[in-house]
N, C-alpha and C. Protein backbone atom coordinates (compact mmCIF):
# COMPACT_ATOMS: atom_id res chain seq x y z
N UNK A 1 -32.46 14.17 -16.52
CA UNK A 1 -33.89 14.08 -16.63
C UNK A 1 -34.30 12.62 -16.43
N UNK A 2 -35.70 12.53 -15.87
CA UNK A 2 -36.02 10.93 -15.46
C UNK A 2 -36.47 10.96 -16.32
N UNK A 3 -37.30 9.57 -16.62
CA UNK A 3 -38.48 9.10 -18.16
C UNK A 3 -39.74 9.78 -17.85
N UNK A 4 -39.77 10.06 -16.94
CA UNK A 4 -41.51 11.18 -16.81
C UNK A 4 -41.21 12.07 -17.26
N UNK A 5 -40.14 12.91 -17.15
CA UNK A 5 -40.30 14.25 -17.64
C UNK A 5 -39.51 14.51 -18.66
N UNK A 6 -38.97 13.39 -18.94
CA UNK A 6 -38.60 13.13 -20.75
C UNK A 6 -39.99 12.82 -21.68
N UNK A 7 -40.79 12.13 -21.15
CA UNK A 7 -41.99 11.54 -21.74
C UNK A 7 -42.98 13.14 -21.96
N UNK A 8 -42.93 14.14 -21.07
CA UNK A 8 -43.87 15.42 -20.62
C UNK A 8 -43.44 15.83 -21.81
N UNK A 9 -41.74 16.15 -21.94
CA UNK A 9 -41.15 17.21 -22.61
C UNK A 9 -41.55 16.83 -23.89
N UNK A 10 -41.77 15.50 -24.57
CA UNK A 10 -41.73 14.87 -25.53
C UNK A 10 -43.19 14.99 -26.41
N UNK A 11 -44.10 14.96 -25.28
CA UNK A 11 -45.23 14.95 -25.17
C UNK A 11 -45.40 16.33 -25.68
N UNK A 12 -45.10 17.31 -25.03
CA UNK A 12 -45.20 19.17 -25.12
C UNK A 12 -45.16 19.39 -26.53
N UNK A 13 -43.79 18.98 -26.91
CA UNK A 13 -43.13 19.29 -28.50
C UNK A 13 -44.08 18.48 -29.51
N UNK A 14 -44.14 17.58 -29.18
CA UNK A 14 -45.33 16.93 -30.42
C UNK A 14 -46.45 17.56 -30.39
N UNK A 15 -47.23 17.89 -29.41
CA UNK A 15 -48.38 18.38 -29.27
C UNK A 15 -48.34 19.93 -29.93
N UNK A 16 -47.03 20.52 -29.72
CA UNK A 16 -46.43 21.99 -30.20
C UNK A 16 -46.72 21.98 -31.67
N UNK A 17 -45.69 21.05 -32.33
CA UNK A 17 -45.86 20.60 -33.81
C UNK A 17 -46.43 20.32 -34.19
N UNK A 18 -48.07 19.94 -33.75
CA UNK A 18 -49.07 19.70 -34.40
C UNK A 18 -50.06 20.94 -34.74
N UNK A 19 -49.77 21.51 -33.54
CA UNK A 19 -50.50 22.68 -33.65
C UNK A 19 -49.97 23.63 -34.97
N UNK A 20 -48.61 23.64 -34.99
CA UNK A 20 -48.10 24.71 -35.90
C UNK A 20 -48.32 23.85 -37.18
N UNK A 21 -48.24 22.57 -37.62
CA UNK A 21 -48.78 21.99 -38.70
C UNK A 21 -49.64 22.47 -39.74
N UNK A 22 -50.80 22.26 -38.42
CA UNK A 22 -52.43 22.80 -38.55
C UNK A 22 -51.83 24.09 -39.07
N UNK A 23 -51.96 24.72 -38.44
CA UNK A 23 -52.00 26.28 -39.05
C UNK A 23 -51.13 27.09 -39.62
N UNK A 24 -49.93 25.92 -40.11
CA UNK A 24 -49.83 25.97 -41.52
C UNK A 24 -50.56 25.65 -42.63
N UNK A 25 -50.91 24.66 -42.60
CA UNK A 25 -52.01 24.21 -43.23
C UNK A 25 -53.04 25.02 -43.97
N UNK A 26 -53.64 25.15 -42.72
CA UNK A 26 -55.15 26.48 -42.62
C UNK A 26 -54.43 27.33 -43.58
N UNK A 27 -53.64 28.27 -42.94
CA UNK A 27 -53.05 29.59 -43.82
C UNK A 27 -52.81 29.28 -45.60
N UNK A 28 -52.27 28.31 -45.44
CA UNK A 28 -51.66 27.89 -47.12
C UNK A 28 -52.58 27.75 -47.85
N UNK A 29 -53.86 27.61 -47.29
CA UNK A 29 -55.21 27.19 -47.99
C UNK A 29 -55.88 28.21 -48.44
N UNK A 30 -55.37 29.34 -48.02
CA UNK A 30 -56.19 30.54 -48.90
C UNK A 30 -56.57 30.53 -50.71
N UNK A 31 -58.06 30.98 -50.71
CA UNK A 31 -57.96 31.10 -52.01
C UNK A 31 -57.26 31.64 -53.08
N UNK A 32 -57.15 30.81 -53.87
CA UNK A 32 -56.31 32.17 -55.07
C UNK A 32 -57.32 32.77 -55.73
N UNK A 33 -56.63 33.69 -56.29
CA UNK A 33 -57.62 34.42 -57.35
C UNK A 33 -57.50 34.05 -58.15
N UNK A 34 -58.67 34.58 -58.73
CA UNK A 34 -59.90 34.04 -60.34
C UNK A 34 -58.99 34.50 -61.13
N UNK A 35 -58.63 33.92 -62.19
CA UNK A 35 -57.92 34.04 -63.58
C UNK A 35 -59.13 34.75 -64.66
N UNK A 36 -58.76 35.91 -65.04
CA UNK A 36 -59.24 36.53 -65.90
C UNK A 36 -60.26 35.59 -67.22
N UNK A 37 -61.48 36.46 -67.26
CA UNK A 37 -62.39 35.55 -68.10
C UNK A 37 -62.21 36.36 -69.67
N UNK A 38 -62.13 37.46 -69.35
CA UNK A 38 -62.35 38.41 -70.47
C UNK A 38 -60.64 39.19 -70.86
N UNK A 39 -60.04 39.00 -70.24
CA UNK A 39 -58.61 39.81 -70.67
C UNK A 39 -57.86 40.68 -69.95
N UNK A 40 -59.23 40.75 -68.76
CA UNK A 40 -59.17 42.16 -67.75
C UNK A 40 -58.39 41.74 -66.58
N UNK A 41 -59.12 43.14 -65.60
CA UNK A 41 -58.47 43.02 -64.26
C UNK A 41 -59.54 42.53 -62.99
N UNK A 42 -58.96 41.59 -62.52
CA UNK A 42 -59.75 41.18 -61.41
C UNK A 42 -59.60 41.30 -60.15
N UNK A 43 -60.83 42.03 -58.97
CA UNK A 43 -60.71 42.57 -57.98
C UNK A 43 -62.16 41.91 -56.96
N UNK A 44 -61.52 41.55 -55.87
CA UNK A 44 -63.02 41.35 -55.51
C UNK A 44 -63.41 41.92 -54.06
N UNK A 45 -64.65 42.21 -53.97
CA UNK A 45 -65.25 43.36 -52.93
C UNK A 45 -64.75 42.71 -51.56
N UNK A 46 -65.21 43.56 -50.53
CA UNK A 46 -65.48 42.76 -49.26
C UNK A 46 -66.60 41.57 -48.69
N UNK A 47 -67.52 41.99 -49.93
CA UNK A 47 -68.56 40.83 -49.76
C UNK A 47 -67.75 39.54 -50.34
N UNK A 48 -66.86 39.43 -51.09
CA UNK A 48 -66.94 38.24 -51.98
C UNK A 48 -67.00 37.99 -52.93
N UNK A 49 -68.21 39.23 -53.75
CA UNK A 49 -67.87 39.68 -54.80
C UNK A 49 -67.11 39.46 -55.92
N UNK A 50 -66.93 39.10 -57.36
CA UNK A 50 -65.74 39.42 -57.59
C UNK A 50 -66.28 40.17 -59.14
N UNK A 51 -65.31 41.30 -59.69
CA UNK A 51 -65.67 42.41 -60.75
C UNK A 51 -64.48 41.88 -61.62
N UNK A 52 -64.71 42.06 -62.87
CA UNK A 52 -63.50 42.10 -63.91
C UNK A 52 -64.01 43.12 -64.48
N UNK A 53 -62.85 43.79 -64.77
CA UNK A 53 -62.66 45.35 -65.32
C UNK A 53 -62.22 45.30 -66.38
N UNK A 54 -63.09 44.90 -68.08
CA UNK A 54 -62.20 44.80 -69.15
C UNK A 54 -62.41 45.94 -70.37
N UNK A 55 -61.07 46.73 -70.71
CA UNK A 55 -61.12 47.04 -71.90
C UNK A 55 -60.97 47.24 -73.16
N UNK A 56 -60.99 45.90 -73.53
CA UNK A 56 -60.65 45.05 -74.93
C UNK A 56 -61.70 45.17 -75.62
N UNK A 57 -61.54 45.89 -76.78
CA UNK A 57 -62.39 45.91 -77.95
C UNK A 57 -63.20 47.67 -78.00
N UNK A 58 -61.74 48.19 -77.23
CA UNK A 58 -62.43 49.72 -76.74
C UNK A 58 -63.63 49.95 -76.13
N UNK A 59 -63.97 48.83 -75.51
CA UNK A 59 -65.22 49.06 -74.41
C UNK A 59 -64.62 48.70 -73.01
N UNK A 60 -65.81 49.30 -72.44
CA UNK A 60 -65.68 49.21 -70.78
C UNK A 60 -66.64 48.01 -70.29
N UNK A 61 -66.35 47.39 -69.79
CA UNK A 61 -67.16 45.88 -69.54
C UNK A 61 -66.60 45.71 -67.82
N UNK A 62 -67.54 45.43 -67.36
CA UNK A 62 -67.40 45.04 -65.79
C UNK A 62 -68.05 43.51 -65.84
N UNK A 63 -67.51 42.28 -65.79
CA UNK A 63 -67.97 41.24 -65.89
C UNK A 63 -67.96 40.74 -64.10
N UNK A 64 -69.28 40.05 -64.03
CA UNK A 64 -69.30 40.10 -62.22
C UNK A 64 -69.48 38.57 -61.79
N UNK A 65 -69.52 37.99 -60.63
CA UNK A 65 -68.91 36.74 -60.09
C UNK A 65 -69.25 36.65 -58.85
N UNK A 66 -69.50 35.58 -58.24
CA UNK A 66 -69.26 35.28 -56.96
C UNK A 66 -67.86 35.06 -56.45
N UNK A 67 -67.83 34.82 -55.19
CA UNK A 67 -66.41 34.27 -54.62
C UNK A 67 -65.98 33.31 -55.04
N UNK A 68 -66.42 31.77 -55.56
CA UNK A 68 -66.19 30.88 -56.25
C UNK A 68 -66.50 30.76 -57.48
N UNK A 69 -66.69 31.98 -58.20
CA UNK A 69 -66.52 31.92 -59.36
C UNK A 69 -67.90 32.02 -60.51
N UNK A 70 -69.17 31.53 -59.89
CA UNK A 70 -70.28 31.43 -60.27
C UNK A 70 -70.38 32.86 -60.96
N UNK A 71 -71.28 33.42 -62.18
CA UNK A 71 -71.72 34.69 -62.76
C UNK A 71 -72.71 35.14 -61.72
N UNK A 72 -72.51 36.06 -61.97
CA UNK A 72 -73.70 36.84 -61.07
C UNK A 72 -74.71 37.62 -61.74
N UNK A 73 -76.28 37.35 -61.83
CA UNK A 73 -76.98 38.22 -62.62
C UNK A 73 -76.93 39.46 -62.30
N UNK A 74 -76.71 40.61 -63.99
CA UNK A 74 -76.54 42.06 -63.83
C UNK A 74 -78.04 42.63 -63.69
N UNK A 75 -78.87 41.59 -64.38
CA UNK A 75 -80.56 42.37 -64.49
C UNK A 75 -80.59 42.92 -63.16
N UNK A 76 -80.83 44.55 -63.83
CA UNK A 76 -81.03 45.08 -62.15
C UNK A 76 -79.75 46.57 -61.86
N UNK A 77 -78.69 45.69 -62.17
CA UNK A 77 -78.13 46.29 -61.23
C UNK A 77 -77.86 47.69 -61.59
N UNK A 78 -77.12 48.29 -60.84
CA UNK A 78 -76.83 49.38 -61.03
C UNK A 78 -75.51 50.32 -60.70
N UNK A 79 -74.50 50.75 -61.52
CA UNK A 79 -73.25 51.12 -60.98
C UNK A 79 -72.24 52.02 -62.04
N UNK A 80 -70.82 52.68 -61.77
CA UNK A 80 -70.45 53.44 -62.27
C UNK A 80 -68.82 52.84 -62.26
N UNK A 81 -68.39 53.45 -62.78
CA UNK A 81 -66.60 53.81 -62.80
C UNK A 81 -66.52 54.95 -62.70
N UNK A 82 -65.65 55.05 -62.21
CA UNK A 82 -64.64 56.37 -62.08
C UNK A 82 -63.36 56.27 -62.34
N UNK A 83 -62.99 57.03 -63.38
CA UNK A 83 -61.06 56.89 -64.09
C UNK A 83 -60.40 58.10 -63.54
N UNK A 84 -59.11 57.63 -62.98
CA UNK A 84 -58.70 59.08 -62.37
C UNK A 84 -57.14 58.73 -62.99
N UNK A 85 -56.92 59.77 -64.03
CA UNK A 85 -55.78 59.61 -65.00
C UNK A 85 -54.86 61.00 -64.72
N UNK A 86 -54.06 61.00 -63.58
CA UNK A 86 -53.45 62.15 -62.82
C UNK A 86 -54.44 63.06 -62.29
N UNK A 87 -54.48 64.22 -62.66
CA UNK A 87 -55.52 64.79 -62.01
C UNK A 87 -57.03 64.70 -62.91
N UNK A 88 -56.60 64.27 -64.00
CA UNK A 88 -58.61 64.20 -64.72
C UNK A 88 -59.57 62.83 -63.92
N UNK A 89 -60.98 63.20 -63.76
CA UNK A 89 -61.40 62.90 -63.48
C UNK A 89 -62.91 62.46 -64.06
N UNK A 90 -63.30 61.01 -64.61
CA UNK A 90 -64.45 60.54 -65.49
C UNK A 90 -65.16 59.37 -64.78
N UNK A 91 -66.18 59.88 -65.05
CA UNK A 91 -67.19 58.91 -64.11
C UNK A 91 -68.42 58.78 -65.75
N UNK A 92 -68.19 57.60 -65.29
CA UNK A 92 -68.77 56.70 -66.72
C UNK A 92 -69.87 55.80 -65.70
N UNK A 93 -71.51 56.03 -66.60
CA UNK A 93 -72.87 55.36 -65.74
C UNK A 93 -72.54 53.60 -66.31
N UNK A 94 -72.95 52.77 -65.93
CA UNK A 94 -72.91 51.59 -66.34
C UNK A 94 -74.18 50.91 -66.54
N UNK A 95 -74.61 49.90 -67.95
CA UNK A 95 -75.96 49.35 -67.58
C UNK A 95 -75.57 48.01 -67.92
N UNK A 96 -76.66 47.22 -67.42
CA UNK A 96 -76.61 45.98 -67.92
C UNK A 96 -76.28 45.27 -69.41
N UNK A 97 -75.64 45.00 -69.50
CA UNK A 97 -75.40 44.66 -70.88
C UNK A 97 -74.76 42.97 -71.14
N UNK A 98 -75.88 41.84 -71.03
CA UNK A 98 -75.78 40.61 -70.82
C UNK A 98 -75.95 40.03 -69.64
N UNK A 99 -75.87 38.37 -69.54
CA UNK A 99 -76.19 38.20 -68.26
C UNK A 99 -75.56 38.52 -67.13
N UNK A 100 -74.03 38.34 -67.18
CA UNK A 100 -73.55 38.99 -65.67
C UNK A 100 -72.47 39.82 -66.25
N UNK A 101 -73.22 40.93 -67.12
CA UNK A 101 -72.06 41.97 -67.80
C UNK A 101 -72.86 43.39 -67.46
N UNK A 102 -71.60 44.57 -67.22
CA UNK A 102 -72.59 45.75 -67.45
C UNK A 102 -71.54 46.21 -68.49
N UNK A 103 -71.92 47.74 -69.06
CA UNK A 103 -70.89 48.15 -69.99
C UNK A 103 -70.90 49.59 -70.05
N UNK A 104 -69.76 50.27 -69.73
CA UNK A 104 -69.71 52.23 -69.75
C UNK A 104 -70.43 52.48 -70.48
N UNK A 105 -71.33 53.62 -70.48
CA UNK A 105 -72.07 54.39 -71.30
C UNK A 105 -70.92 55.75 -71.70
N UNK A 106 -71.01 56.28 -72.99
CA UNK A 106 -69.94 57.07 -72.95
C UNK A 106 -68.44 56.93 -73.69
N UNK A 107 -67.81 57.21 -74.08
CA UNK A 107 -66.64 57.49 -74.12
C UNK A 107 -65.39 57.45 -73.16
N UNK A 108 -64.17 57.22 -72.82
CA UNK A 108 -63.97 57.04 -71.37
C UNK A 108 -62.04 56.89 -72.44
N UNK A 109 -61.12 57.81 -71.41
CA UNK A 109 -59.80 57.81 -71.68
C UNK A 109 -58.77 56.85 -70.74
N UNK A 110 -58.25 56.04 -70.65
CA UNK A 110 -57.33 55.44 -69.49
C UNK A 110 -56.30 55.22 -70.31
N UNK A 111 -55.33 55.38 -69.48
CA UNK A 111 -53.68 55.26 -69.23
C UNK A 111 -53.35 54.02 -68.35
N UNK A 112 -52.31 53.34 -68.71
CA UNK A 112 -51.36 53.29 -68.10
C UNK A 112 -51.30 53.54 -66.43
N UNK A 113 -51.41 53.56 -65.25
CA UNK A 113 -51.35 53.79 -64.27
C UNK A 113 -52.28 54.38 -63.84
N UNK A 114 -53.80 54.56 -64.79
CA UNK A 114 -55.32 55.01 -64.17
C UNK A 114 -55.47 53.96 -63.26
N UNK A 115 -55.91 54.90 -62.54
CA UNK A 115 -56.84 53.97 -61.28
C UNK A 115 -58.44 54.07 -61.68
N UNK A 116 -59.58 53.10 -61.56
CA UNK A 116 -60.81 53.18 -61.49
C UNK A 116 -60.91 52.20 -60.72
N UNK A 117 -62.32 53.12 -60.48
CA UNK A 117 -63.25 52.40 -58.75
C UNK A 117 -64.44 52.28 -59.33
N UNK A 118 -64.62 51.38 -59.46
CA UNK A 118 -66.22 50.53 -59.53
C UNK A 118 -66.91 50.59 -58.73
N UNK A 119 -68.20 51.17 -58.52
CA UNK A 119 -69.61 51.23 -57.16
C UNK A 119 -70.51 50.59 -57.67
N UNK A 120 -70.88 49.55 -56.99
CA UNK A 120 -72.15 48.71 -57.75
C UNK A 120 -72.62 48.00 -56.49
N UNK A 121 -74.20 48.25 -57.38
CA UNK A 121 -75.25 47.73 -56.56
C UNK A 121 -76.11 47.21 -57.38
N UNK A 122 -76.12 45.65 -56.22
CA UNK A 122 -77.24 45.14 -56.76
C UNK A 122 -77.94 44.86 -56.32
N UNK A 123 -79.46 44.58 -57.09
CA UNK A 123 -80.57 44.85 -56.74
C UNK A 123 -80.91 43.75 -55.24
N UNK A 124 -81.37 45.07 -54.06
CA UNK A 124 -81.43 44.60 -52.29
C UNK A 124 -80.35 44.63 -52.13
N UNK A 125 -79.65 44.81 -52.45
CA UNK A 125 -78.13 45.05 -51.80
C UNK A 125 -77.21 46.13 -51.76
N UNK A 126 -76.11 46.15 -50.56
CA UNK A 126 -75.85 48.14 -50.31
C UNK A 126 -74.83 47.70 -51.41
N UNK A 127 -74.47 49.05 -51.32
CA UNK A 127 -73.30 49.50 -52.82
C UNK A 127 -71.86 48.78 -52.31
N UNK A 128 -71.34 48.14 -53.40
CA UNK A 128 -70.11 47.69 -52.64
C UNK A 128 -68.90 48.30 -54.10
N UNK A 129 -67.82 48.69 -53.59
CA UNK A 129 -66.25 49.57 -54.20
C UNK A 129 -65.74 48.22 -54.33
N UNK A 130 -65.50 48.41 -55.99
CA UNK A 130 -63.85 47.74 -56.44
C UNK A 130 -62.96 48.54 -57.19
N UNK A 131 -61.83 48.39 -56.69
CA UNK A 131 -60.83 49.45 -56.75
C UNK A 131 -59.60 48.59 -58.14
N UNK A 132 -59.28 49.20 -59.44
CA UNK A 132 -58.20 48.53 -59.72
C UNK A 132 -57.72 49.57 -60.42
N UNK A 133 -56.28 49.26 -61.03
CA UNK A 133 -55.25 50.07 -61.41
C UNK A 133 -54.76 49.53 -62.57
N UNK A 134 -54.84 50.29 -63.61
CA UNK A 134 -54.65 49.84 -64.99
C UNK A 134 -53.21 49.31 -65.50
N UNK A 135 -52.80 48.53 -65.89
CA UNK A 135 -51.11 47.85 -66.17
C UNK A 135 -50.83 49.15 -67.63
């Protein structure tokens, strides 16, 4: 090889490694998730959203969030759970209950490996699903 096309090749690979740098970089930078405020489980929508699903103190509490973390006002909103504990099936109404809290109306059974799906809407805005699975 002459020095030109030692210098090209040299040139190529650095320019290569920078690129893959970068976007290592980029990728590694993903957010983490929000550390539990209340005890619960945290899930967040496709908007950004983010729901905590807590039931400590034998209540049902959906505590709500932005993507960075900010509360989100509940005045308004409007939404449900649904517990699906093998084949039973409970759908619990939710109301506002504090500033960015709602809380089951009802009575409500979960296990161990229940799944509930959260539908909530808030006020001007379409309904958005959070999905979590009980430890």
């Amino acid at each position: 090889m002459n020095a030109i096309t030692l210098k090209k090749t040299f040139s190529s690979l650095l320019l290569s490694s920078s690129l893959l740098l970068a976007a290592s970089v980029a990728y590694a930078h993903e957010d983490a998730p929000q550390a539990p405020q209340h005890g619960g489980l945290i899930t967040e929508a496709s908007s950004g959203n983010t729901a905590e699903l807590s039931l400590a103190g034998g209540m049902l509490m959906v505590y709500l969030s932005d993507h960075a973390g900010a509360p989100i006002d509940s005045a308004g909103a409007q939404g449900e759970v649904t517990l699906l504990s093998g084949s039973a099936k409970q759908v619990l109404p939710l109301a506002p209950s504090g500033a960015n809290s709602l809380m089951a109306q009802g009575t409500y059974q979960a296990v161990a490996g229940s799944k509930a799906v959260l539908k909530l809407t808030l006020p001007g805005k379409s309904a958005e699903l959070f999905r979590f699975v009980l430890p």
